[in-house]
Protein backbone atom coordinates (compact mmCIF):
# COMPACT_ATOMS: atom_id res chain seq x y z
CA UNK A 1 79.31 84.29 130.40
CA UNK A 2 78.50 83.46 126.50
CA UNK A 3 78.28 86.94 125.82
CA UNK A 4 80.19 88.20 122.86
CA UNK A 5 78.50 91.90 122.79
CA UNK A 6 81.33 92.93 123.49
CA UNK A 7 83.88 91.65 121.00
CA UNK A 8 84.20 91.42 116.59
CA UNK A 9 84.33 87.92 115.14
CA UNK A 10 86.09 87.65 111.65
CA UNK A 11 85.19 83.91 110.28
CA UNK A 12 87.55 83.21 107.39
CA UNK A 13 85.65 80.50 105.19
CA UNK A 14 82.99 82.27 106.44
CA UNK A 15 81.35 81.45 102.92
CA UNK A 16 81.48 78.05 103.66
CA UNK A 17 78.23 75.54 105.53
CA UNK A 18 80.37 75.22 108.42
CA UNK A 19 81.99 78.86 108.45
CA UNK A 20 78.97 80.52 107.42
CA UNK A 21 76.92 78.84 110.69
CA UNK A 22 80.11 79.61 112.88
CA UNK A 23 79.30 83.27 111.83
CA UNK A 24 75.47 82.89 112.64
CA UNK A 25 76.08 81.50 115.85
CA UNK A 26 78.78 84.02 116.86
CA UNK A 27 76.23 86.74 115.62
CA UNK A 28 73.80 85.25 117.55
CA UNK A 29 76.19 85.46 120.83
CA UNK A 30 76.25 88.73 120.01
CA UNK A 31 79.32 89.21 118.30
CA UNK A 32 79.48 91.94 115.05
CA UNK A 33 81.03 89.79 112.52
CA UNK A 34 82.97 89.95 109.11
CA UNK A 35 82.05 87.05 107.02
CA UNK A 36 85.17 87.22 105.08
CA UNK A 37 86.09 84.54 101.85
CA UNK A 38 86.36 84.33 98.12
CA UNK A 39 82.31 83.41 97.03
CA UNK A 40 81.09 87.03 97.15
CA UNK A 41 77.13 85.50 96.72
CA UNK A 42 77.69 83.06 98.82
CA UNK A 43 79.16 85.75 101.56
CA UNK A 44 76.84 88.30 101.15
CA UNK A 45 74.04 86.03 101.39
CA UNK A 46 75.32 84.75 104.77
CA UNK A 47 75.85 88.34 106.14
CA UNK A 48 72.49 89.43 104.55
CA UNK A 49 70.93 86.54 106.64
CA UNK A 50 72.79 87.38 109.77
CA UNK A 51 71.85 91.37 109.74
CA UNK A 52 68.14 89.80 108.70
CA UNK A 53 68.65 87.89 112.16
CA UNK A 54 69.11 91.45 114.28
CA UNK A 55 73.09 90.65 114.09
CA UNK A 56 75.77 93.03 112.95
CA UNK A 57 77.55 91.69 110.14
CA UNK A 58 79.55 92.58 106.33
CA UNK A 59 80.70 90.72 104.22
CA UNK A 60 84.38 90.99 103.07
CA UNK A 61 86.27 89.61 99.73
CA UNK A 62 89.11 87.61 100.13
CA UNK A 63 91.93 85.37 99.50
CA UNK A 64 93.12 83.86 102.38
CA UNK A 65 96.52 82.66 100.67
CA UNK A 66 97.45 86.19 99.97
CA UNK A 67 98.51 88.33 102.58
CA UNK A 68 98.07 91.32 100.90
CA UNK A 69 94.46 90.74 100.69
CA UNK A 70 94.22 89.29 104.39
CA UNK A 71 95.45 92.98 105.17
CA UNK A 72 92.68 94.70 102.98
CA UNK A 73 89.95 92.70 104.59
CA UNK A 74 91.77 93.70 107.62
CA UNK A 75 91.81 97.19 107.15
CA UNK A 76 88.28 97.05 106.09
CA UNK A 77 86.53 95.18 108.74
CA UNK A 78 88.59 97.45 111.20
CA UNK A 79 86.89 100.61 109.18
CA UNK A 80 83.17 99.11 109.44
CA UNK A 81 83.48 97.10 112.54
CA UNK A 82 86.63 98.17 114.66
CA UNK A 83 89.21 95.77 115.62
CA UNK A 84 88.83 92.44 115.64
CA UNK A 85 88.98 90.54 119.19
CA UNK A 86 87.84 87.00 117.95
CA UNK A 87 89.13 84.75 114.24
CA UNK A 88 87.99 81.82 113.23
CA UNK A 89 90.02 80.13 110.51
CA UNK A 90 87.54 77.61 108.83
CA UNK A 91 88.84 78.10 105.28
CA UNK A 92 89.93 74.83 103.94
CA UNK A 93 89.21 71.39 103.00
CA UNK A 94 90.25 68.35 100.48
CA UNK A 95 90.52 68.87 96.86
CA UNK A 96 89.77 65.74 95.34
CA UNK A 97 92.18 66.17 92.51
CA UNK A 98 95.03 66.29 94.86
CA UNK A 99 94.49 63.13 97.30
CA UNK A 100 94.94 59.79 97.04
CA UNK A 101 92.41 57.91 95.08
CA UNK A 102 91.91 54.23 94.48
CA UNK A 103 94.92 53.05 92.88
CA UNK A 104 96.79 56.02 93.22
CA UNK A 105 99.51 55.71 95.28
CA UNK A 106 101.35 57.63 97.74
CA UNK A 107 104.79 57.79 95.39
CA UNK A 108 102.82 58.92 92.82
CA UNK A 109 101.54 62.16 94.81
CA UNK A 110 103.55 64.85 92.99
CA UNK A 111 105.12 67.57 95.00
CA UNK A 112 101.93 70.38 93.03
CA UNK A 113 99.91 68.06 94.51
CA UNK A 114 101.14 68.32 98.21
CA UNK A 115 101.47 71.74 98.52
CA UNK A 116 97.92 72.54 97.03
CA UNK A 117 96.20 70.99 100.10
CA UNK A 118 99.41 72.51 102.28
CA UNK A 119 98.55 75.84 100.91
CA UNK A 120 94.45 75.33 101.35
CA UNK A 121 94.96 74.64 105.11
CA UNK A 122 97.66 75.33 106.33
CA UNK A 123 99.25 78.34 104.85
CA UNK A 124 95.47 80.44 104.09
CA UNK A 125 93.76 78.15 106.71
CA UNK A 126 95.94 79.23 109.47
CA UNK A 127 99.22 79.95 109.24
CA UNK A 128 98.74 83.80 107.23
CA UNK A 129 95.43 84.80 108.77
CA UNK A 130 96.69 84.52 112.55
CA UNK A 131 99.79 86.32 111.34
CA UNK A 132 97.52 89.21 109.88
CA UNK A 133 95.31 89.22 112.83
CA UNK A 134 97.54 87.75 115.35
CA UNK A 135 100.08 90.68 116.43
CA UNK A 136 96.83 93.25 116.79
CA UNK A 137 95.25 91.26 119.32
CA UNK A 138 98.60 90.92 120.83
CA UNK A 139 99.20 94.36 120.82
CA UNK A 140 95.32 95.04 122.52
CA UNK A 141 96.37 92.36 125.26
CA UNK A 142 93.14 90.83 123.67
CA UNK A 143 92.03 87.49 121.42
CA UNK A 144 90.92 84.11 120.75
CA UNK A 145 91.78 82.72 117.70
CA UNK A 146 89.96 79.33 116.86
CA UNK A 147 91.56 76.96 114.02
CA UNK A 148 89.56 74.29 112.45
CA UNK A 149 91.48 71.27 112.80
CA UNK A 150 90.14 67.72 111.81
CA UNK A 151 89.80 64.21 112.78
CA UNK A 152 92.19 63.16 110.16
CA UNK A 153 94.67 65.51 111.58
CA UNK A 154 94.85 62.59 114.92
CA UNK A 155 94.37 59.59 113.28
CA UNK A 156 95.35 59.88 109.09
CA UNK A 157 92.88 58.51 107.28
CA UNK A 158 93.08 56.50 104.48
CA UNK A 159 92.98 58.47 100.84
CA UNK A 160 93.69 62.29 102.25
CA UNK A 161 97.22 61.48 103.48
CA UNK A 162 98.16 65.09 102.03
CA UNK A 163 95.07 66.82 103.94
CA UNK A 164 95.66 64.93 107.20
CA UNK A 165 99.26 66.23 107.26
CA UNK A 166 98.19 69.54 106.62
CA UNK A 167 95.78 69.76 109.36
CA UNK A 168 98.29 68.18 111.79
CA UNK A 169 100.11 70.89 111.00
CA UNK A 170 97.34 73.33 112.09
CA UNK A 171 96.97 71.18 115.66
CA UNK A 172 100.73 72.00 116.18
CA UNK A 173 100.79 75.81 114.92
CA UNK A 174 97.89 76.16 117.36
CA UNK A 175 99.68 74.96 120.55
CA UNK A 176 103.01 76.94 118.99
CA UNK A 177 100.48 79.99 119.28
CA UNK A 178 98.98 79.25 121.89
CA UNK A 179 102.33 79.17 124.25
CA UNK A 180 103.74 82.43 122.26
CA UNK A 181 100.65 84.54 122.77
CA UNK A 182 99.13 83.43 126.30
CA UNK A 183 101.18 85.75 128.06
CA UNK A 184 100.17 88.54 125.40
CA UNK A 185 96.46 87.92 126.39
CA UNK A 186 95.29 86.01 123.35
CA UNK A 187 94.34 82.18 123.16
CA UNK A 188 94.80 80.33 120.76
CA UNK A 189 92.57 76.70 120.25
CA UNK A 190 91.06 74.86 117.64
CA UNK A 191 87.88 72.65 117.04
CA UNK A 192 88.06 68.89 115.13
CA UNK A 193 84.35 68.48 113.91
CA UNK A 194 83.90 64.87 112.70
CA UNK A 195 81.94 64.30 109.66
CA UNK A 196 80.02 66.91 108.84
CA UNK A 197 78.14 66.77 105.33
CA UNK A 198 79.11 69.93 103.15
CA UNK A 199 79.83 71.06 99.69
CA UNK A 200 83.48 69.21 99.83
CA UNK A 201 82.14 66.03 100.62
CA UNK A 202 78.75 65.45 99.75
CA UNK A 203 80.07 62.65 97.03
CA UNK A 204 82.13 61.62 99.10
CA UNK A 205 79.32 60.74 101.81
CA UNK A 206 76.57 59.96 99.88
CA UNK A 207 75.25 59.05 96.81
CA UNK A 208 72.75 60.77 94.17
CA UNK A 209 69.85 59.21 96.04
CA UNK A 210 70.81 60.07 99.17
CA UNK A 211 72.18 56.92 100.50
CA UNK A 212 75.21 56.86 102.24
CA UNK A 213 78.13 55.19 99.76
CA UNK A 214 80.69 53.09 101.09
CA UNK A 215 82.53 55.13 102.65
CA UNK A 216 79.91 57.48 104.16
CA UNK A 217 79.10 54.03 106.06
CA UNK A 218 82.32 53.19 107.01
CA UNK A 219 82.41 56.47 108.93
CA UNK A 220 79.18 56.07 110.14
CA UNK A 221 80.19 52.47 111.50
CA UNK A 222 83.18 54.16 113.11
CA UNK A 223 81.05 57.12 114.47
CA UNK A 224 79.34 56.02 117.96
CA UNK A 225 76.66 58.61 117.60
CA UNK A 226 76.07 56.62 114.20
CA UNK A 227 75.37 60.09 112.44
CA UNK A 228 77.23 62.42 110.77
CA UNK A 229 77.10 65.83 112.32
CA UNK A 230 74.80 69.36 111.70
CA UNK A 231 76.75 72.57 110.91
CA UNK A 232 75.35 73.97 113.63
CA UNK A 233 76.44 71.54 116.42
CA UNK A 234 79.70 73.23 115.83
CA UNK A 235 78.18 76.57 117.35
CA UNK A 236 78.55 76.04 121.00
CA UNK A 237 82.39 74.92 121.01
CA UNK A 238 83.08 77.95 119.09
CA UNK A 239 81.21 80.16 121.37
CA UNK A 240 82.62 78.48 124.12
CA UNK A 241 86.20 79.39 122.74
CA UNK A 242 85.77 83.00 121.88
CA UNK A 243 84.39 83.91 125.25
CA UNK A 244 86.53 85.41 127.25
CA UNK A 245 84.96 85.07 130.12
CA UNK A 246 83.45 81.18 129.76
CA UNK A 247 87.54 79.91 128.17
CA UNK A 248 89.55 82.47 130.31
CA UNK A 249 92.37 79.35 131.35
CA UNK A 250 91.77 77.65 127.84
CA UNK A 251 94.61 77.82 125.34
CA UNK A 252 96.56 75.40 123.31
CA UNK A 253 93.40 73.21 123.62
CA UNK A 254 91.74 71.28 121.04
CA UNK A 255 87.65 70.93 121.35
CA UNK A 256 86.50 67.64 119.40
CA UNK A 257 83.03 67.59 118.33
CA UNK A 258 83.04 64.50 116.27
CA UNK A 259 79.91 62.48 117.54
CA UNK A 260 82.63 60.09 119.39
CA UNK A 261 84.81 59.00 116.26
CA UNK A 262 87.66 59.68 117.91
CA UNK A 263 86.81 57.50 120.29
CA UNK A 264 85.99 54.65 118.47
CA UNK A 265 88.43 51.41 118.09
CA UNK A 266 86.97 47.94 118.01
């Protein structure tokens, strides 16, 4: 049922800690798979490790916020691999420079600012990759597409008003999909990890002794699991979501594996 021998995974962000184990655990599955992003070391390393692993994998150069380099890496993962029948959009994340910060305001967020984070992911996090990869599965009667939402894209969170927006936007372009394409054979869901330490946030969670600042215990205080999560507890939602056989009635679904935050009030 979790058997993926049979399809090609392309993880965009796949250079990423949470990409890069989405494309180890999709390899793993049994999935070929294209770890596709912008840090050639740290993508060839990842593919390296997966091939080291007994997987099938390449890694492929590119900017997700281009489309004429989405349809290079398309054209060349179709070459080495054939076509694709499973993405995973995990490119993204909050630039620092463009959120709030403590005393700057929200009328002082210029509109640069804004459309930075919109651009990170939304527009290469989502929106351009499923339109690269989109109309082939469509075409095949074939596809799951898997967008990596986030906590802050259900409840905003204080400081990352731009990047909450953004990803809000990714829930909604995912159900939009979702009822488009389900016909077409290809579902469309997404995942919302919680807190999940990585090179974005690592100040943000802790500080240079290890310790969890502030705000890494806030979170922690709002997280009933009372830890943040592992890159690879992310593995068996995704796995979940590209089967075809195990998510056969799932679309427009979103898969939260947030240790409970979401959950958490009072």
């Amino acid at each position: 049922m979790f058997d993926l021998s049979q399809d090609i995974a392309v993880v965009i962000g796949g250079t990423g800690v949470l990409g890069g184990a989405l494309a180890s655990g999709l390899a793993r599955a049994g999935a070929p798979v294209a770890v596709v992003g912008r840090n050639a070391e740290r993508g060839e390393s990842r593919a390296h490790a997966i091939r080291e692993a007994g997987g099938t994998s390449l890694f492929v150069a590119c900017d997700a916020m281009d489309p004429a380099s989405l349809k290079r890496a398309h054209q060349e993962i179709a070459k080495h691999l054939g076509d694709p029948t499973v993405l995973v959009n995990a490119a993204g994340g909050n630039d620092p420079k463009v959120t709030v910060v403590g005393d700057k305001a929200f009328e002082g967020i210029s509109l640069a600012d804004w459309k930075a984070n919109y651009d990170l992911n939304l527009i290469g996090g989502a929106l351009l990759p499923c339109q690269e990869f989109g109309p082939g599965m469509v075409a095949r009667k074939r596809g799951s597409i898997i967008n990596i939402a986030s906590v802050s894209a259900h409840i905003p969170l204080s400081r990352v008003v731009s990047y909450s927006s953004a990803k809000a936007a990714v829930l909604n372009l995912t159900k939009f999909l979702a009822r488009e394409w389900a016909r077409s054979g290809v579902r469309v869901n997404s995942i919302t990890p919680g807190f999940f330490p990585a090179e974005q946030n690592k100040k943000l969670l802790f500080n240079a002794d290890g310790t969890p600042t502030a705000r890494g215990q806030q979170i922690l205080g709002h997280t009933p699991m009372g830890r943040f999560g592992e890159a690879d507890e992310l593995i068996g939602a995704a796995v979940f979501l590209a089967s075809a056989q195990a998510s056969a009635f799932v679309t427009g679904s979103d898969v939260c594996v947030d240790g409970g935050f979401l959950s958490q009030t009072i």
